[in-house]
C-alpha atoms as a PDB file:
ATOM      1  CA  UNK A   1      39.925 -28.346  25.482  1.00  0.00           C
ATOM      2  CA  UNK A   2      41.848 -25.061  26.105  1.00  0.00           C
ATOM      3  CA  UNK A   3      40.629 -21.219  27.379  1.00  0.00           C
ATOM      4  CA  UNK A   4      41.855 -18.227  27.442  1.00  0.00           C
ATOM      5  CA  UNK A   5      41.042 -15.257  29.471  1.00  0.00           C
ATOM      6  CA  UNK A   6      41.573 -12.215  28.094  1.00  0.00           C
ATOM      7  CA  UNK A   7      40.632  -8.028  29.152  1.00  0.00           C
ATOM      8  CA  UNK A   8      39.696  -5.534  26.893  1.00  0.00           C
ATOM      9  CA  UNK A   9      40.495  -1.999  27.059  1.00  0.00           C
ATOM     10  CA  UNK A  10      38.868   1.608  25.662  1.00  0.00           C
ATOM     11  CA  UNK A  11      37.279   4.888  25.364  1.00  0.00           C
ATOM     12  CA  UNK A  12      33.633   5.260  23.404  1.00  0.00           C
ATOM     13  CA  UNK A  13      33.185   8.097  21.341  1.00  0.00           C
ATOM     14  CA  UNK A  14      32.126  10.231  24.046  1.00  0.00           C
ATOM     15  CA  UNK A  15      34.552   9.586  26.217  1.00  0.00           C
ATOM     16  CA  UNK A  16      33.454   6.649  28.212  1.00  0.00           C
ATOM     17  CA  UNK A  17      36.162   4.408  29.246  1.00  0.00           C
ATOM     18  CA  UNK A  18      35.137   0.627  28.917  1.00  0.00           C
ATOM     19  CA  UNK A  19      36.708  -2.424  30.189  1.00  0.00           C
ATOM     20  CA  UNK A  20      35.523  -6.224  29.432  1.00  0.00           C
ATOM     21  CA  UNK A  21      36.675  -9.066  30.743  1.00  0.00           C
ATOM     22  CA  UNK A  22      36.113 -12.382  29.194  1.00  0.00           C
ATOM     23  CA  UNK A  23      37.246 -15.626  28.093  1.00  0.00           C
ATOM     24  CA  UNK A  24      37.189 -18.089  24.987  1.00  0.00           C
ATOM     25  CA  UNK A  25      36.608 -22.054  25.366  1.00  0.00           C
ATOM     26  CA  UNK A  26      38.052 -24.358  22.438  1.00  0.00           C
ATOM     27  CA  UNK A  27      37.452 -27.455  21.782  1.00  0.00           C
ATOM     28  CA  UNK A  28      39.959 -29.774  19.597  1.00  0.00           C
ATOM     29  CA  UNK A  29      39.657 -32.717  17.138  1.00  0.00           C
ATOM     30  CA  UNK A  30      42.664 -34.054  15.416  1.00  0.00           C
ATOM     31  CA  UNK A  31      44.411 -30.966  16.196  1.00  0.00           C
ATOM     32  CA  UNK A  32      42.028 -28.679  14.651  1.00  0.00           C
ATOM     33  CA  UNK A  33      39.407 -26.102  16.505  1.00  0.00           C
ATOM     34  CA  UNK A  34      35.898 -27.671  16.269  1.00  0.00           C
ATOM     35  CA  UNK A  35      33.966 -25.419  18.770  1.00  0.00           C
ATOM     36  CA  UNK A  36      34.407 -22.144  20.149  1.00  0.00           C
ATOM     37  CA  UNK A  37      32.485 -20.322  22.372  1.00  0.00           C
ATOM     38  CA  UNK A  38      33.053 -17.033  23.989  1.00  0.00           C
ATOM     39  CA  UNK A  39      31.564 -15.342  26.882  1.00  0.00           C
ATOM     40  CA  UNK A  40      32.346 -11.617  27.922  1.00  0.00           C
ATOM     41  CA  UNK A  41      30.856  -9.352  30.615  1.00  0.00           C
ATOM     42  CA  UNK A  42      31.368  -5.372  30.866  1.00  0.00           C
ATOM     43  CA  UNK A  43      32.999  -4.740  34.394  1.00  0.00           C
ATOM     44  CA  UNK A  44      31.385  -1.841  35.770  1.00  0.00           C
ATOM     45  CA  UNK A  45      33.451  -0.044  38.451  1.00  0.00           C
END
C-alpha cells in the first residue's frame, strides 16, 4: 500500500482563491497499481 498527500492551489474565474487538500491510497500487486482511491476536501479558511 502507499499514499500520498498532496495540496492544491487556485483562483476561479471570478476571483475566488481555492485550496484542497487531499490524499491518494494505492494498492499494489506484483508491482503494478490495482486500486486507487482518492479523497479530497476544500479547506475553507
Amino acid at each position: 500500500m502507499g499514499v500520498s498527500e498532496w495540496t492544491l492551489t487556485g483562483t476561479t474565474t471570478s476571483g475566488v482563491r481555492l485550496e484542497v487538500r487531499g490524499t491518494d491510497h494505492y494498492e499494489f500487486r506484483a508491482g503494478k497499481v490495482v486500486r486507487k482511491d482518492a479523497y479530497w476536501k476544500i479547506v475553507e479558511k
